[in-house]
C-alpha atoms as a PDB file:
ATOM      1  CA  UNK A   1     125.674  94.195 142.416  1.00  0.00           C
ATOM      2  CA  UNK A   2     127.640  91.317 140.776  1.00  0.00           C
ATOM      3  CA  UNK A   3     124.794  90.089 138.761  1.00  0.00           C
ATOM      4  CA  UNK A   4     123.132  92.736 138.266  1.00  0.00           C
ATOM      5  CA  UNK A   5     126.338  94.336 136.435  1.00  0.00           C
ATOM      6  CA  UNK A   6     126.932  91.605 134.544  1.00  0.00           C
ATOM      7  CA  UNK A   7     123.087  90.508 133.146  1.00  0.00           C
ATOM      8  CA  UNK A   8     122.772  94.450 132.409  1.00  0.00           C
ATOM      9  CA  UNK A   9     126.022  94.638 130.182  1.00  0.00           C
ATOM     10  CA  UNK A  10     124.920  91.174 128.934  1.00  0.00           C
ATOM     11  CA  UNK A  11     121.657  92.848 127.823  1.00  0.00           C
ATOM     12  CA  UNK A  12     123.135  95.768 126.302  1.00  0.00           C
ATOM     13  CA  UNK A  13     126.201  93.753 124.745  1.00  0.00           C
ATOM     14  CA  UNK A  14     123.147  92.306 122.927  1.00  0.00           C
ATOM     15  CA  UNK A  15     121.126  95.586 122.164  1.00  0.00           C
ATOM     16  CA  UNK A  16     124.490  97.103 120.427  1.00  0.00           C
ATOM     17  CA  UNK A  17     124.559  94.319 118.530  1.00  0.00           C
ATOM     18  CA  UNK A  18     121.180  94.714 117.015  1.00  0.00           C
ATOM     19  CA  UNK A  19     121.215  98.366 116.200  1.00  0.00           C
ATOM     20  CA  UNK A  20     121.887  97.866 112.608  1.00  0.00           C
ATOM     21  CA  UNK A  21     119.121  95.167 112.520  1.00  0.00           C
ATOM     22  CA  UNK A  22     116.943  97.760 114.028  1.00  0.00           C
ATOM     23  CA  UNK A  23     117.690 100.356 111.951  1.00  0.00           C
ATOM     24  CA  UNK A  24     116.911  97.944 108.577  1.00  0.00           C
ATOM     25  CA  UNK A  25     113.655  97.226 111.009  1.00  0.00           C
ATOM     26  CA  UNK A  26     113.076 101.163 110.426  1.00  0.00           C
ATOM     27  CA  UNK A  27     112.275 101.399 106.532  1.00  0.00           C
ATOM     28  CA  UNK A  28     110.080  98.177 107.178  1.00  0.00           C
ATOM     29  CA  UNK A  29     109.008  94.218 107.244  1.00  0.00           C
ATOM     30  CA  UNK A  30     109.164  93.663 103.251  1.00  0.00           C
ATOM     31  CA  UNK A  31     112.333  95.742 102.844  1.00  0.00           C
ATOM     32  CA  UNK A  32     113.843  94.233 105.722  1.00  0.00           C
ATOM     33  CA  UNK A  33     113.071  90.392 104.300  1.00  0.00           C
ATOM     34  CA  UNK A  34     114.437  92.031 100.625  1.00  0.00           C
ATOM     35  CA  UNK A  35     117.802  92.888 102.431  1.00  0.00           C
ATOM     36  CA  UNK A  36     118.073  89.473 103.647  1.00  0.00           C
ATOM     37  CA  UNK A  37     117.306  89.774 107.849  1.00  0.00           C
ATOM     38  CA  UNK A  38     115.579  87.153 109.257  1.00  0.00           C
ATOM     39  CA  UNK A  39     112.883  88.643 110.986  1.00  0.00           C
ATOM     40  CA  UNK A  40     112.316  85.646 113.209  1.00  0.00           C
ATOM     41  CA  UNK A  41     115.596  85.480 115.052  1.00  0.00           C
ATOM     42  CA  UNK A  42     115.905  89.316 114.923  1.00  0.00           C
ATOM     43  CA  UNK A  43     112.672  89.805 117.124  1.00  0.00           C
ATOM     44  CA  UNK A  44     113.731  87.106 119.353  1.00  0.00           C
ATOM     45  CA  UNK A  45     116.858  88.490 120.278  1.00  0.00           C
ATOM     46  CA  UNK A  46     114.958  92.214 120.337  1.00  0.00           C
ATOM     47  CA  UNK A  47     112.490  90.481 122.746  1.00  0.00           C
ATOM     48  CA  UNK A  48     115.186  89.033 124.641  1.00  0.00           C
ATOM     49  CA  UNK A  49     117.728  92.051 125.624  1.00  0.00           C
ATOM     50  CA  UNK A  50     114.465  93.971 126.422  1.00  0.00           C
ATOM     51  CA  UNK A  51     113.178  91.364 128.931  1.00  0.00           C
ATOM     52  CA  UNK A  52     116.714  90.586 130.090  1.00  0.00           C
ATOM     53  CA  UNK A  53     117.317  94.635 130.676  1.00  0.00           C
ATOM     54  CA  UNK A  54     113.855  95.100 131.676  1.00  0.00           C
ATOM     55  CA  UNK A  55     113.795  92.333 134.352  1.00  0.00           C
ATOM     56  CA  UNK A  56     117.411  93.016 135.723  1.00  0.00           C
ATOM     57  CA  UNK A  57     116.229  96.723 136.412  1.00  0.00           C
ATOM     58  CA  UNK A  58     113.181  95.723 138.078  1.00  0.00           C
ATOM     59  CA  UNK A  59     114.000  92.548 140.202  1.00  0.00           C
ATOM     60  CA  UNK A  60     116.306  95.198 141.754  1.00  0.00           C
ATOM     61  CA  UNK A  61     115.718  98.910 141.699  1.00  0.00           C
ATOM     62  CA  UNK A  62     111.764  98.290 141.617  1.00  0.00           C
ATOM     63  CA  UNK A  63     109.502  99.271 138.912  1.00  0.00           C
ATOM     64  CA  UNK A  64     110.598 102.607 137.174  1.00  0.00           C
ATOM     65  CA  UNK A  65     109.106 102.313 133.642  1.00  0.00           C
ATOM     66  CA  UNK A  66     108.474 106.099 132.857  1.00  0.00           C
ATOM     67  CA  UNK A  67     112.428 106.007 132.418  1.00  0.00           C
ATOM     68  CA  UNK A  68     112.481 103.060 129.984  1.00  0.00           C
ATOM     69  CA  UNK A  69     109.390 104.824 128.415  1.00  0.00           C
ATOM     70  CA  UNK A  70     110.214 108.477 127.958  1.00  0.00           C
ATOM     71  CA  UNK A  71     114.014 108.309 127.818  1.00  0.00           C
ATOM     72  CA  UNK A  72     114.356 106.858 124.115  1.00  0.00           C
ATOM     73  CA  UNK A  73     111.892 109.635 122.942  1.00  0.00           C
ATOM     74  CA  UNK A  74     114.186 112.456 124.528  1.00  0.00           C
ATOM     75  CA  UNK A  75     116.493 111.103 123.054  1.00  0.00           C
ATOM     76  CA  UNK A  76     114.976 110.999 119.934  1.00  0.00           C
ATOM     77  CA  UNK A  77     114.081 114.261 119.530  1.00  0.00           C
ATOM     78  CA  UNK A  78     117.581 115.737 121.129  1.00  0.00           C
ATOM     79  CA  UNK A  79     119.389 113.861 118.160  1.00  0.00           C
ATOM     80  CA  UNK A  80     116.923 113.908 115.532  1.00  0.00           C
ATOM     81  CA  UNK A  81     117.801 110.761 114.430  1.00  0.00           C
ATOM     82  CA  UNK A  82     116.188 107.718 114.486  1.00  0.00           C
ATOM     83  CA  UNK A  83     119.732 105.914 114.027  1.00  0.00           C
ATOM     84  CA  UNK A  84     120.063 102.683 116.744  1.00  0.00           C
ATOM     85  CA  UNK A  85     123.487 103.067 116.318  1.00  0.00           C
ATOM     86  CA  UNK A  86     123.157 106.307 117.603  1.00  0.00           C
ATOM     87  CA  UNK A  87     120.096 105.916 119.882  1.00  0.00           C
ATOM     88  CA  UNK A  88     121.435 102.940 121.691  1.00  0.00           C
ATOM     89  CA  UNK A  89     124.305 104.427 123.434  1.00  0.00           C
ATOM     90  CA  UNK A  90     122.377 108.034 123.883  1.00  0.00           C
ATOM     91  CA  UNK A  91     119.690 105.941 125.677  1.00  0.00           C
ATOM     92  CA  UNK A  92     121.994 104.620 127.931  1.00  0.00           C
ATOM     93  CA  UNK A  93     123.699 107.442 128.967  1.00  0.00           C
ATOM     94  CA  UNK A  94     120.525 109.673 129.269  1.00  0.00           C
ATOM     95  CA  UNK A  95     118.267 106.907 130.943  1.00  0.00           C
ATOM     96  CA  UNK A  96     121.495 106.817 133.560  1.00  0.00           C
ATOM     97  CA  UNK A  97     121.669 110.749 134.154  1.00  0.00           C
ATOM     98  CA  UNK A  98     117.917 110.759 134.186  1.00  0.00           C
ATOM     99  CA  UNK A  99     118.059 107.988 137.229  1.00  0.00           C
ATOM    100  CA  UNK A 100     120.185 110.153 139.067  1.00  0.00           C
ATOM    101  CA  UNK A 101     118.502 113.835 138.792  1.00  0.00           C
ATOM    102  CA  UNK A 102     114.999 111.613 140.132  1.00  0.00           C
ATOM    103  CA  UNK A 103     117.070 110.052 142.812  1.00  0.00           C
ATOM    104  CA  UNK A 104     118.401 113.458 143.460  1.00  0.00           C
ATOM    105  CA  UNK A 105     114.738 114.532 143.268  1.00  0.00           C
ATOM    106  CA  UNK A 106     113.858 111.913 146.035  1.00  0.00           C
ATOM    107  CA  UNK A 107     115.788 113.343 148.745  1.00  0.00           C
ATOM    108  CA  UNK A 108     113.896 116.276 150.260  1.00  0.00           C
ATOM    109  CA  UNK A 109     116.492 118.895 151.678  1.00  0.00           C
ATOM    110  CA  UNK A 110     116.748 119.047 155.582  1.00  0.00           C
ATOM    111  CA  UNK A 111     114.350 116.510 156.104  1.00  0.00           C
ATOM    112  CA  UNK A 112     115.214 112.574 156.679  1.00  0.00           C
ATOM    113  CA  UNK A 113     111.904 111.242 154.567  1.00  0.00           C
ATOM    114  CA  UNK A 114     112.767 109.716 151.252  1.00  0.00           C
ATOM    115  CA  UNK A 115     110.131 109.919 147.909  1.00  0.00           C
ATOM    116  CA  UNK A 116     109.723 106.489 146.303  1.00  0.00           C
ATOM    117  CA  UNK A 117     111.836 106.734 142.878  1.00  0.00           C
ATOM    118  CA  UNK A 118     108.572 105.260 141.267  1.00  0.00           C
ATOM    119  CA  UNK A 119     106.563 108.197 142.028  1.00  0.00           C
ATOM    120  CA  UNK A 120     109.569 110.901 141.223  1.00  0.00           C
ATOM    121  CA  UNK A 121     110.151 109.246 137.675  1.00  0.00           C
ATOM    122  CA  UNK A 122     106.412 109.141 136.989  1.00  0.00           C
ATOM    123  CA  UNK A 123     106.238 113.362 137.746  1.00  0.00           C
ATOM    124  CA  UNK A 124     109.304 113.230 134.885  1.00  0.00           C
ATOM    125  CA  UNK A 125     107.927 110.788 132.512  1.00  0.00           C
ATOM    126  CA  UNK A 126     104.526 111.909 132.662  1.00  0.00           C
ATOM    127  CA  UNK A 127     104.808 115.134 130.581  1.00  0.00           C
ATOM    128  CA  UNK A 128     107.122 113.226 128.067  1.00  0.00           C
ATOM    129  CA  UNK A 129     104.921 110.434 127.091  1.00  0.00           C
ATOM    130  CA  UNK A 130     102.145 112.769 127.309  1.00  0.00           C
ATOM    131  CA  UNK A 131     103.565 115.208 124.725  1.00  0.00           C
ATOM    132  CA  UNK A 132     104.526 112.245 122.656  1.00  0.00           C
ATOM    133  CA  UNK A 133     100.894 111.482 122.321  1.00  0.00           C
ATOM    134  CA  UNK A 134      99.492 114.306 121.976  1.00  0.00           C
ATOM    135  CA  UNK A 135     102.142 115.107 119.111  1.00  0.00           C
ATOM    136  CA  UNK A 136     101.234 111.936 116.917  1.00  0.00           C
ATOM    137  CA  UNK A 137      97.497 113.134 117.463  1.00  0.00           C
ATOM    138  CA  UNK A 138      97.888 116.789 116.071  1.00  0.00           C
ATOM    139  CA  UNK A 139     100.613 115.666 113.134  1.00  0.00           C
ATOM    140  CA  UNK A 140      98.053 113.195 111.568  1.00  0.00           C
END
């Protein structure tokens, strides 16, 4: 739990740091370069707390991706904001309570067999990225 503690808060240490980068990210590549960001390091280090947070999580809770998929959309739409500075610390917080309702999920009442948390945050995520689709295809 050691590592894992610290290369998560190392990865999100990071991710707070960007969300102002992000957000000049938001209004676009030109504008950005205008405002002065360099683009270059600014998608490394983007690249790097995802694959530092996304590797952590998976080397040891196993692969859960429909959390790290429909999570920042939720949260999106609860806030209506697309404000990193607000997103980034909602994310957090809601990817965590959303981990524990599907491991809640997993435990079937007065029985001793466990559901894989893979399968239990897949029935979740499914509807989420689903309506996310399907809402980008009707608003165009």
């Amino acid at each position: 739990m050691p590592i894992l503690i610290s290369v998560v808060l190392l990865g999100l240490l990071v991710a707070a740091v960007l969300s102002k980068p992000l957000n000049v990210l938001l209004v676009g590549e030109s504008y950005a370069l205008t405002l002065g960001l360099n683009l270059e390091r600014t998608r490394f280090w983007i690249i790097t707390s995802a694959s530092i947070l996304a590797g952590a999580v998976t080397a040891f809770c196993g692969p859960i991706a429909f959390l790290g998929v429909a999570v920042p959309h939720l949260c999106r739409s609860m806030f209506g904001s697309c404000d990193h500075r607000i997103l980034v610390p909602a994310v957090i917080i809601m990817g965590a309570i959303m981990a524990l309702i599907a491991d809640l999920m997993c435990t079937i009442p007065g029985n001793q067999t466990l559901l894989p948390l893979n399968s239990v945050t897949a029935l979740i995520g499914t509807p989420v990225v689903s309506w996310v689709i399907l809402r980008r295809y009707y608003t165009k």
